[in-house]
Every structure is written in structure tokens, then in C-alpha cells.
N, C-alpha and C. Protein backbone atom coordinates (compact mmCIF):
# COMPACT_ATOMS: atom_id res chain seq x y z
N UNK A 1 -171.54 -15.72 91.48
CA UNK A 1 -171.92 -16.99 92.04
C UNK A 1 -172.09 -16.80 93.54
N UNK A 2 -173.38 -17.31 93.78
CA UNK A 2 -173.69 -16.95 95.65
C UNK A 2 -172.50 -17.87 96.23
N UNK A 3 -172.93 -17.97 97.63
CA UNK A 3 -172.12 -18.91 99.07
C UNK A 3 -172.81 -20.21 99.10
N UNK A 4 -173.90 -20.00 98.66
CA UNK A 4 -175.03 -21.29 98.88
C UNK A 4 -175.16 -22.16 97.75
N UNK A 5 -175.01 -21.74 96.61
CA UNK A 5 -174.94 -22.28 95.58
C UNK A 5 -173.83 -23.26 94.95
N UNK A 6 -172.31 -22.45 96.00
CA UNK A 6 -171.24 -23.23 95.99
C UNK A 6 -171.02 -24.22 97.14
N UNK A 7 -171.50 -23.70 98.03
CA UNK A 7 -172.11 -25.29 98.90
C UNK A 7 -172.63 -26.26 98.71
N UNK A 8 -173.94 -26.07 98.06
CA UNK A 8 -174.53 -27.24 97.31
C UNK A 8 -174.18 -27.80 96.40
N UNK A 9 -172.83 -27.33 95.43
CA UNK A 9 -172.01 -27.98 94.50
C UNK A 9 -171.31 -28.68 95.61
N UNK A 10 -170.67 -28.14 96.32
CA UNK A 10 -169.22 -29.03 97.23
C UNK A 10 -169.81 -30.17 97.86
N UNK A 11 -171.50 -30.33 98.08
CA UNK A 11 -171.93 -31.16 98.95
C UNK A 11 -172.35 -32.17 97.65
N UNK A 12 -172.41 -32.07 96.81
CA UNK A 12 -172.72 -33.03 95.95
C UNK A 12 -171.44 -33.55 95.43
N UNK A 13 -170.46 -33.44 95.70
CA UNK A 13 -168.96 -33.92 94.76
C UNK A 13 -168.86 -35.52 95.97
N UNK A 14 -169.35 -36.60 94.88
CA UNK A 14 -169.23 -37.70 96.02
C UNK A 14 -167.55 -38.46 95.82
N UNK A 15 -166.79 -37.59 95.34
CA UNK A 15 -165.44 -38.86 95.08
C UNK A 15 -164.56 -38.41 96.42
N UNK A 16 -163.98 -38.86 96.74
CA UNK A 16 -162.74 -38.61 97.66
C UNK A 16 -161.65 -37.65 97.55
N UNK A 17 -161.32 -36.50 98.48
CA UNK A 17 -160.27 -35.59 98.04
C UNK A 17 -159.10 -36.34 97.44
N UNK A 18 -158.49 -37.25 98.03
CA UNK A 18 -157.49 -37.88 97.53
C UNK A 18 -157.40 -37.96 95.77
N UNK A 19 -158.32 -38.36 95.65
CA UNK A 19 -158.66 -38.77 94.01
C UNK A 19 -158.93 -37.54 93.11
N UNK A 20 -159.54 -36.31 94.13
CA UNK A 20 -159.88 -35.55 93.35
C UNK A 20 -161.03 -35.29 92.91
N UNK A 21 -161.90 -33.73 92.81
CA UNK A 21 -163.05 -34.03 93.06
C UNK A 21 -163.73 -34.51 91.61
N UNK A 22 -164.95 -35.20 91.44
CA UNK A 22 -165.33 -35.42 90.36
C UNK A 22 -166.32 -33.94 89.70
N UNK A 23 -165.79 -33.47 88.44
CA UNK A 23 -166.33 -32.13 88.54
C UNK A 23 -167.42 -32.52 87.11
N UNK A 24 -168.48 -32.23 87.55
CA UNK A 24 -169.18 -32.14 86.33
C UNK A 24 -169.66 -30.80 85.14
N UNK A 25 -168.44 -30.88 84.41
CA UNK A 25 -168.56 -29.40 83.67
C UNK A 25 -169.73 -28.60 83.21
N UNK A 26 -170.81 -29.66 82.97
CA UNK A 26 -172.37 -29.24 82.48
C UNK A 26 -172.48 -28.09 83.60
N UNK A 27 -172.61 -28.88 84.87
CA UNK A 27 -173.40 -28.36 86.38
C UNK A 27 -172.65 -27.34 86.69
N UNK A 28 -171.38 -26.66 86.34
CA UNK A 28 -170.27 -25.85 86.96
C UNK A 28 -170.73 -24.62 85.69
N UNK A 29 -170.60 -25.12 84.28
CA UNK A 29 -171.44 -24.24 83.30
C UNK A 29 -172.63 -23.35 83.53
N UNK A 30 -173.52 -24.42 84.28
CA UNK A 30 -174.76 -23.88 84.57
C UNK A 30 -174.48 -22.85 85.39
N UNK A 31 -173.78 -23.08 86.48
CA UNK A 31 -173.64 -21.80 87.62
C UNK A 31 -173.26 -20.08 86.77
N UNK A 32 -172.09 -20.38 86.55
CA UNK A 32 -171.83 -19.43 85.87
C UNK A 32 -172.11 -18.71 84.38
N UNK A 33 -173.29 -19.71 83.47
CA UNK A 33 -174.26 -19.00 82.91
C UNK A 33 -175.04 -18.32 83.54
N UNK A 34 -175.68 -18.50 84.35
CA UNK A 34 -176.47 -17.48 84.91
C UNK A 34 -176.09 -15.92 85.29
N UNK A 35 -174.54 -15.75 85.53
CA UNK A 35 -173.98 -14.32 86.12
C UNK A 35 -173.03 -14.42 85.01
N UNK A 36 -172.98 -14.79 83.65
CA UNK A 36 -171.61 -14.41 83.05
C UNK A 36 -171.77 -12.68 82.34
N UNK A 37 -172.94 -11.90 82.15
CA UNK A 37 -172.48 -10.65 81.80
C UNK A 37 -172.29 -9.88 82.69
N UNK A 38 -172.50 -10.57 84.36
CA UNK A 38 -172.14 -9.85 85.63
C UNK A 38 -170.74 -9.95 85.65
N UNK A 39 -169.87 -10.83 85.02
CA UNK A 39 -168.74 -11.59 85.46
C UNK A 39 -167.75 -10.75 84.50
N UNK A 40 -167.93 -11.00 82.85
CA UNK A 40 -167.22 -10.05 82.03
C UNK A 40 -168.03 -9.10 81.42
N UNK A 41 -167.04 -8.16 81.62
CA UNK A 41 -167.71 -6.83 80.83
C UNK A 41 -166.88 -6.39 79.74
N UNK A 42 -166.84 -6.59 78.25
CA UNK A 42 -166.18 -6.26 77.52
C UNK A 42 -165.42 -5.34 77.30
N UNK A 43 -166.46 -4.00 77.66
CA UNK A 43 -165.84 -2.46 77.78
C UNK A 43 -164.95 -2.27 78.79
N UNK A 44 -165.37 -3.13 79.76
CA UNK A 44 -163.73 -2.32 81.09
C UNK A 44 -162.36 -3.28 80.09
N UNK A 45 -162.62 -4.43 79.88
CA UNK A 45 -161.26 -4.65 79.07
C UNK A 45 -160.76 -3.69 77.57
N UNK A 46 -161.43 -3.55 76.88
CA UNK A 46 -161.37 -2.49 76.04
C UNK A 46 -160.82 -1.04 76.32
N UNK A 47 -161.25 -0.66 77.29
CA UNK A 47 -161.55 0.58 78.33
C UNK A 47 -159.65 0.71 78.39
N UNK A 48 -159.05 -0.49 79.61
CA UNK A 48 -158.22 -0.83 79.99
C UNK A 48 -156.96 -0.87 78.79
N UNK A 49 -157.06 -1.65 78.07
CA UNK A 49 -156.17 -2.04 76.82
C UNK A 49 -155.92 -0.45 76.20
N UNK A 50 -156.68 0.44 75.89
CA UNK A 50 -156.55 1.35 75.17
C UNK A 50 -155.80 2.99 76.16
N UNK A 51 -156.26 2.51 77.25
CA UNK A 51 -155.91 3.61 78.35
C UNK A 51 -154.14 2.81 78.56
N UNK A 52 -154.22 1.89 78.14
CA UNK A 52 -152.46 1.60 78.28
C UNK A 52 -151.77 1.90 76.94
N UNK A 53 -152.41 1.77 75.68
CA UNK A 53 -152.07 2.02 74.76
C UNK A 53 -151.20 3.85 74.70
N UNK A 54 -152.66 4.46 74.83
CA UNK A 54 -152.41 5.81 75.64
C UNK A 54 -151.53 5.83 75.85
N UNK A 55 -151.49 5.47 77.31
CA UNK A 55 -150.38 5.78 78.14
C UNK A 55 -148.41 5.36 77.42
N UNK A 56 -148.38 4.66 77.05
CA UNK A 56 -147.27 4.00 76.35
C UNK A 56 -146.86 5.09 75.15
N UNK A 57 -148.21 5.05 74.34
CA UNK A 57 -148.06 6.12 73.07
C UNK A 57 -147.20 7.45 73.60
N UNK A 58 -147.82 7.99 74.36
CA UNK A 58 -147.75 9.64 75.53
C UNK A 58 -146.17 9.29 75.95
N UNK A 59 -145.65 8.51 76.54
CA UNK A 59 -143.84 8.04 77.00
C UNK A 59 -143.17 7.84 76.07
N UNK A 60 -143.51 7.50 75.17
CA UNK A 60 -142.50 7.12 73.83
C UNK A 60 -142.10 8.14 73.04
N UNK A 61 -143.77 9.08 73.10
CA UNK A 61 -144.02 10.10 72.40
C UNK A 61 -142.70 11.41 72.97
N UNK A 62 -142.88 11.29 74.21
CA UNK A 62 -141.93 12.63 75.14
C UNK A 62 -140.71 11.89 75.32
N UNK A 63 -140.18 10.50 75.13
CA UNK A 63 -139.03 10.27 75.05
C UNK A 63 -137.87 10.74 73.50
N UNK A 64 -138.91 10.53 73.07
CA UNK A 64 -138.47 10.74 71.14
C UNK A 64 -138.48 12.43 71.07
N UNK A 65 -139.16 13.00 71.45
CA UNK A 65 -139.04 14.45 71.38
C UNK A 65 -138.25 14.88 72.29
N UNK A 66 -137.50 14.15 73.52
CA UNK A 66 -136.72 15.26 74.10
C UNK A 66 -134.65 14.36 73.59
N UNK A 67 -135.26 13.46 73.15
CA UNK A 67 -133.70 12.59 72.46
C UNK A 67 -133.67 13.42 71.05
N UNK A 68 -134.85 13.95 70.09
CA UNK A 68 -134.87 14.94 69.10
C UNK A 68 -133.80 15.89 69.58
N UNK A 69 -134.45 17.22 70.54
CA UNK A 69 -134.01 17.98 70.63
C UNK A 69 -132.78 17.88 71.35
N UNK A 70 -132.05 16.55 71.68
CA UNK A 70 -130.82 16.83 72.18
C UNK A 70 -129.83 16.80 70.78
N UNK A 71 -130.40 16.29 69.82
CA UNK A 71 -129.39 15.85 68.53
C UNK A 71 -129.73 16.96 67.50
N UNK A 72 -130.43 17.78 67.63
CA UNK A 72 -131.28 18.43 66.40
C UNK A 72 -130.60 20.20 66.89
N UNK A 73 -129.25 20.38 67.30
CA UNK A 73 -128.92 21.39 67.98
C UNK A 73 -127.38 22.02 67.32
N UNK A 74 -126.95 21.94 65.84
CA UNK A 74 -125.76 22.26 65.19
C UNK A 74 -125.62 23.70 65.80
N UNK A 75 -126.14 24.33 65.38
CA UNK A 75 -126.19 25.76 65.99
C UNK A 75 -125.72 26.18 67.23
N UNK A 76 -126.06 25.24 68.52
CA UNK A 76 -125.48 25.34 69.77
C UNK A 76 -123.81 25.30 69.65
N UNK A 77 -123.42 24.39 69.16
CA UNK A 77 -122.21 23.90 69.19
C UNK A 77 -121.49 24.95 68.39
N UNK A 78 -121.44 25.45 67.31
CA UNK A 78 -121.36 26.65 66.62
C UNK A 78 -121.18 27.65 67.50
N UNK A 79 -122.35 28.04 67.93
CA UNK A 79 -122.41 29.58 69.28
C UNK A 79 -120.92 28.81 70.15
N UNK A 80 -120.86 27.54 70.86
CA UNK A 80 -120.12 27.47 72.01
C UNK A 80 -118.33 27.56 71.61
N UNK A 81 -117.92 26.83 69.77
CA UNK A 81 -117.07 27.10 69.52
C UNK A 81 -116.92 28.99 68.95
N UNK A 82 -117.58 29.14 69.02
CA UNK A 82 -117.39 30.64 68.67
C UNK A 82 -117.07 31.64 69.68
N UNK A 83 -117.78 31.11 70.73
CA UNK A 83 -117.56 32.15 72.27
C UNK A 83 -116.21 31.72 72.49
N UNK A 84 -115.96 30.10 72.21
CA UNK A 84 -114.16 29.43 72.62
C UNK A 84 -113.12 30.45 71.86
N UNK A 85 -113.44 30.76 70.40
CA UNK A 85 -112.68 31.01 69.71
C UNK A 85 -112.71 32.91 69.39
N UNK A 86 -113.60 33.30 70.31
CA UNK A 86 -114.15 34.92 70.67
C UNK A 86 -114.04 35.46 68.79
N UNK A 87 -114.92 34.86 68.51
CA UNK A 87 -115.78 34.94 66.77
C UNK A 87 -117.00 36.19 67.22
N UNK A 88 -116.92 36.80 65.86
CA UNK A 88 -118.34 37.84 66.41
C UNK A 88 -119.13 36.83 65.47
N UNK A 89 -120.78 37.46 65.51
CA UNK A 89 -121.88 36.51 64.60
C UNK A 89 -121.83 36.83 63.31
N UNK A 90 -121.26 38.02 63.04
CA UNK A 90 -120.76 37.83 61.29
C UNK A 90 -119.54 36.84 61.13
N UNK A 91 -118.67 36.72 61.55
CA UNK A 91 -118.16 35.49 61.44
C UNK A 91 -118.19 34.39 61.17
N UNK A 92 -119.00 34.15 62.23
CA UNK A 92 -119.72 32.92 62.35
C UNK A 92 -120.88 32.71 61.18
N UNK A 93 -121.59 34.47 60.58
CA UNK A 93 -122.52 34.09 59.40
C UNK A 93 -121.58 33.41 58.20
N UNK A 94 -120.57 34.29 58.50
CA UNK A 94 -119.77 34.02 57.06
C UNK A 94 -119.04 32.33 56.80
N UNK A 95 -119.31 32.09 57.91
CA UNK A 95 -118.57 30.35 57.98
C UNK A 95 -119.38 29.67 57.86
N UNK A 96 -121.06 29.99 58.16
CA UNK A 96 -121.94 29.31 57.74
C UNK A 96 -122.26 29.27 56.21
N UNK A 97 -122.11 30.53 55.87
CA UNK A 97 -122.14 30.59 54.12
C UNK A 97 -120.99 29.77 53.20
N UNK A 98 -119.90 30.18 53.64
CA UNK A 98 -118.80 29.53 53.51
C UNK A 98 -119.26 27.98 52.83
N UNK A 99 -119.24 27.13 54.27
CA UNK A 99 -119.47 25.75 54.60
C UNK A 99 -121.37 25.58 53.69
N UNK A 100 -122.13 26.31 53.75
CA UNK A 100 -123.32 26.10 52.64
C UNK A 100 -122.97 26.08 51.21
N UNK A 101 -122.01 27.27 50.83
CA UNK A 101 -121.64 27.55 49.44
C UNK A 101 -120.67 25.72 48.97
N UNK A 102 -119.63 25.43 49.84
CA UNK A 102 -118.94 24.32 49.45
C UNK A 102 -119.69 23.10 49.96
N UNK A 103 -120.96 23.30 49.95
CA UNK A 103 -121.44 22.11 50.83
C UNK A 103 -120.91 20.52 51.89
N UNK A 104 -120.32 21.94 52.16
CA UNK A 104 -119.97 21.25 53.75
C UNK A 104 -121.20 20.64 54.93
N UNK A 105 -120.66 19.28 55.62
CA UNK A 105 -121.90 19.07 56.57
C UNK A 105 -121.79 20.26 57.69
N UNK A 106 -121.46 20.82 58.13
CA UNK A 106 -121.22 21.77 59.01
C UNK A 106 -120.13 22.34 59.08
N UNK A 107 -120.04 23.93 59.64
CA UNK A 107 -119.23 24.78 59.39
C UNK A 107 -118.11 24.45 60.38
N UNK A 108 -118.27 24.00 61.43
CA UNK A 108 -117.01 23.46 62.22
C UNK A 108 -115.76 22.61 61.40
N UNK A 109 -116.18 22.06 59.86
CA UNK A 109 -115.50 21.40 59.24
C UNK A 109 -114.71 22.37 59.03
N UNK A 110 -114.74 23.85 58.80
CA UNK A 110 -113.77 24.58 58.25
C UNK A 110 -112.42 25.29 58.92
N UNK A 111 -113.48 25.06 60.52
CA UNK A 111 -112.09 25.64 61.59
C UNK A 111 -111.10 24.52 61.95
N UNK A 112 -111.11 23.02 61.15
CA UNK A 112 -110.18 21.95 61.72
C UNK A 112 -108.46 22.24 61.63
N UNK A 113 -108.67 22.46 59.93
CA UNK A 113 -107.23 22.45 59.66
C UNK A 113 -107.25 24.18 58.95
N UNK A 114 -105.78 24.68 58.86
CA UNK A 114 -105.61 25.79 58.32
C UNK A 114 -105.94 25.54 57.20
N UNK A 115 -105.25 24.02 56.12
CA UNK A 115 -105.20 24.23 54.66
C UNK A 115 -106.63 23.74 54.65
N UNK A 116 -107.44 22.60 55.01
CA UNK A 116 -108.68 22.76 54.33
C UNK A 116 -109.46 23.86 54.24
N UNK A 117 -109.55 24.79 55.51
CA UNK A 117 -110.06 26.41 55.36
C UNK A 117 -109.68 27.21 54.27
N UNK A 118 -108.43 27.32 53.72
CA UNK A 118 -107.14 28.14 52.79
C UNK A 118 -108.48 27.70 51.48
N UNK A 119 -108.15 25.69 51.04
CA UNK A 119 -108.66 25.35 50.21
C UNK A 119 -110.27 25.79 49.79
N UNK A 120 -111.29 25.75 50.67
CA UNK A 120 -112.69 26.03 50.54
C UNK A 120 -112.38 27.78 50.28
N UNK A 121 -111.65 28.46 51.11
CA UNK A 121 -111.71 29.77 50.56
C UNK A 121 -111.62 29.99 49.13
N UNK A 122 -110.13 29.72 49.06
CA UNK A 122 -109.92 29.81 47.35
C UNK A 122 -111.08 29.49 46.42
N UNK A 123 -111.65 28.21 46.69
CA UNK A 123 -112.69 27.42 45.95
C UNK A 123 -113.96 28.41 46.67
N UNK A 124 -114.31 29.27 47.08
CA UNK A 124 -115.62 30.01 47.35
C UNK A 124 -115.54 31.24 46.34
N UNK A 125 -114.27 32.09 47.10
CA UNK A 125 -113.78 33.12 46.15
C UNK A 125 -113.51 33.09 44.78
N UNK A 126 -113.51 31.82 43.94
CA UNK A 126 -113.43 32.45 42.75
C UNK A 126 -114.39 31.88 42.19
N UNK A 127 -116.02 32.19 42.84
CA UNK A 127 -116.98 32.55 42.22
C UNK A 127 -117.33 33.96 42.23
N UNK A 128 -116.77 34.82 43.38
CA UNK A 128 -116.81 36.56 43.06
C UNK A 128 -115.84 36.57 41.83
N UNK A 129 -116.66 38.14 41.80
CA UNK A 129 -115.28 38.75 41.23
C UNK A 129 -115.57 40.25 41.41
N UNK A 130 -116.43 40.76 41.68
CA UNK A 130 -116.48 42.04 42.27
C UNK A 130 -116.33 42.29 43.44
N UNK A 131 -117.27 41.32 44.51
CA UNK A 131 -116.57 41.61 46.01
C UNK A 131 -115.22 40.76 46.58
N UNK A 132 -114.28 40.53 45.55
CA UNK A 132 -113.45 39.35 45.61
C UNK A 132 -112.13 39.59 46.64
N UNK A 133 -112.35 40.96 46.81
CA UNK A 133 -111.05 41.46 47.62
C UNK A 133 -111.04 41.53 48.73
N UNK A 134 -112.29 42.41 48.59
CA UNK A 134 -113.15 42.61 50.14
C UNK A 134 -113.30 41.18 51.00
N UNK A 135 -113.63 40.15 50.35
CA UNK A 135 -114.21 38.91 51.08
C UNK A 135 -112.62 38.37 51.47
N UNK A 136 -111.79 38.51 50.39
CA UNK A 136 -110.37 37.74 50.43
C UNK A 136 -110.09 38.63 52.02
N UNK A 137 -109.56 39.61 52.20
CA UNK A 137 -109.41 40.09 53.30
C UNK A 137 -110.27 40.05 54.86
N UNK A 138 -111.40 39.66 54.32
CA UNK A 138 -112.39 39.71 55.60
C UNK A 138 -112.07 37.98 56.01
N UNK A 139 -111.93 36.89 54.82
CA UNK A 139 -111.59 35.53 55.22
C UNK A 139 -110.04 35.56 55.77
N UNK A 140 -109.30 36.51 55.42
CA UNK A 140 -107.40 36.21 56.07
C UNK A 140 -107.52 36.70 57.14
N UNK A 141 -108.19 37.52 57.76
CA UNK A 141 -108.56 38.28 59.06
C UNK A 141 -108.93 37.06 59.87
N UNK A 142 -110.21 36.24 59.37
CA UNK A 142 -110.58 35.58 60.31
C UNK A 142 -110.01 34.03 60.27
N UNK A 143 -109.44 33.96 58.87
CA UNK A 143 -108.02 32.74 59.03
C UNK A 143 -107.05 33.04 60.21
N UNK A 144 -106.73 34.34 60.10
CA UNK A 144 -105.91 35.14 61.03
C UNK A 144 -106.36 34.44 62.82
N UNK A 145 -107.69 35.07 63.00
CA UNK A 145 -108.42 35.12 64.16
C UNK A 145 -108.31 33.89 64.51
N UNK A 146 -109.06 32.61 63.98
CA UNK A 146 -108.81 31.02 64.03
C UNK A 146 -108.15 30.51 64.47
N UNK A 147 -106.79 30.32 63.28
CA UNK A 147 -105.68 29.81 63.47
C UNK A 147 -104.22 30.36 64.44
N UNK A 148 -104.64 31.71 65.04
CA UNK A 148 -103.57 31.93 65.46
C UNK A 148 -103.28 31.25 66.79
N UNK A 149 -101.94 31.15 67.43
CA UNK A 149 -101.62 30.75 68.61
C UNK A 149 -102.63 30.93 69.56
N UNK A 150 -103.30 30.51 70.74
CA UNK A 150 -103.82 30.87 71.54
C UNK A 150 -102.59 31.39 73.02
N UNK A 151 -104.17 32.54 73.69
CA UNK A 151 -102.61 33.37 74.27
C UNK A 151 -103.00 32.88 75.24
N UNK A 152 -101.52 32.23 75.86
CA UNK A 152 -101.76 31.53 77.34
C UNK A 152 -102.70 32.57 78.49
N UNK A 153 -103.22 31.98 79.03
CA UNK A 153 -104.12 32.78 80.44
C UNK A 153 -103.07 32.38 82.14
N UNK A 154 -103.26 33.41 82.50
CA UNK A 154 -102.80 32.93 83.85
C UNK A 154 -103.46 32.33 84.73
């Protein structure tokens, strides 16, 4: 809408500011038919809406994947009680098998108490029966290793 065009509207409004101007919607229509595909452009709103969509999708997207990988990490915790508890990684394989064979949610369930460890052993071991001795001794070793006193440090 020109400068001149809105002049010659303002000069034709004969009511009094007080009252308010008298607006005739036809004549105010007319103006801005003339420039309305100058005025909206469908595509920059389209354009706009979807470049935020984007953008929103892309933050949500890298928020959810890095809150994933903080929860999606059993294994870490495993390695850190194992370095606590100076476990080698057969150890640690064998507690994972352990805790898979009795379907345990995780193998940390087995280092809590002595007797639930004692119990899942017994209940693992007498599905051998050929390597039944070997394993019995390699699990009292590391019942051994586990549960024993820790040696004060200076």
C-alpha cells in the first residue's frame, strides 16, 4: 500500500477522532486487493514452519541419543566394579555367563550377597558334569576373591 493512497483514505474519514474513525471495509478491501500476493507469500510461511519443524526434530533428536547412551552402558559399570574389586576379564566373563545362564538382570546381582552367589553357583553347576570340578574351583577362587575382607590401604 503506497503513502498517497493512505492519505487519501485518512482525508476522506469525515467522523471525529473522538468517536472514532468511520472505516469503510469495502474501500480498505479495495486497497489491499490490489498488493495482496505482494503482501502474503505462502511459501516463506511454509518455508518457515518446516525449517522449525527441522530444527526442533534435529534437538530432540541429539537430546534422546545422548540420554540413550548415558543409560544404555551395563558394561561400564561392570568394567568399574571389577577394577574396584581387581577381577581379571575372565572373571568378569564368567559372571556374565553365570548371571545369563540363571537369568539374572545383570551380573552385579551376583557380587551382592555371599549366599545368593553360593545359591546361583550350585544352581549353574549342576548342569555340568564333566567340567563340574574345574568350574566348582574356578567359582570358590573367585567367591574367594569377592567376598573376602578388603585390605585396609594406608
Amino acid at each position: 500500500m503506497t503513502e498517497g493512497v493512505l492519505l487519501a483514505w485518512l482525508a476522506q474519514a469525515e467522523a471525529p477522532l473522538r468517536r472514532g474513525p468511520m472505516i469503510d471495509v469495502a474501500e480498505v478491501s479495495k486497497y489491499f486487493a490490489e498488493d495482496r500476493e505482494s503482501l502474503i507469500n505462502p511459501w516463506a510461511g511454509l518455508i518457515a514452519i518446516g525449517s522449525a519443524v527441522v530444527v526442533v526434530s534435529a534437538l530432540a533428536g541429539w537430546r534422546w541419543w545422548h540420554r540413550r547412551a548415558e543409560r544404555s552402558r551395563p558394561g561400564w559399570l561392570l568394567g568399574e566394579v571389577r577394577g574396584a574389586l581387581v577381577l581379571s576379564r575372565g572373571d568378569a566373563r564368567l559372571l556374565r555367563r553365570l548371571a545369563a545362564a540363571r537369568e539374572l538382570p545383570h551380573p552385579l546381582a551376583l557380587v551382592v550377597s555371599r549366599s545368593a552367589y553360593e545359591h546361583h553357583v550350585a544352581g549353574y553347576l549342576s548342569d555340568f558334569r564333566d567340567d563340574a570340578e574345574r568350574l566348582r574351583s574356578r567359582f570358590e577362587s573367585l567367591g574367594q576373591q569377592v567376598f573376602s575382607d578388603p585390605k585396609p590401604t594406608p
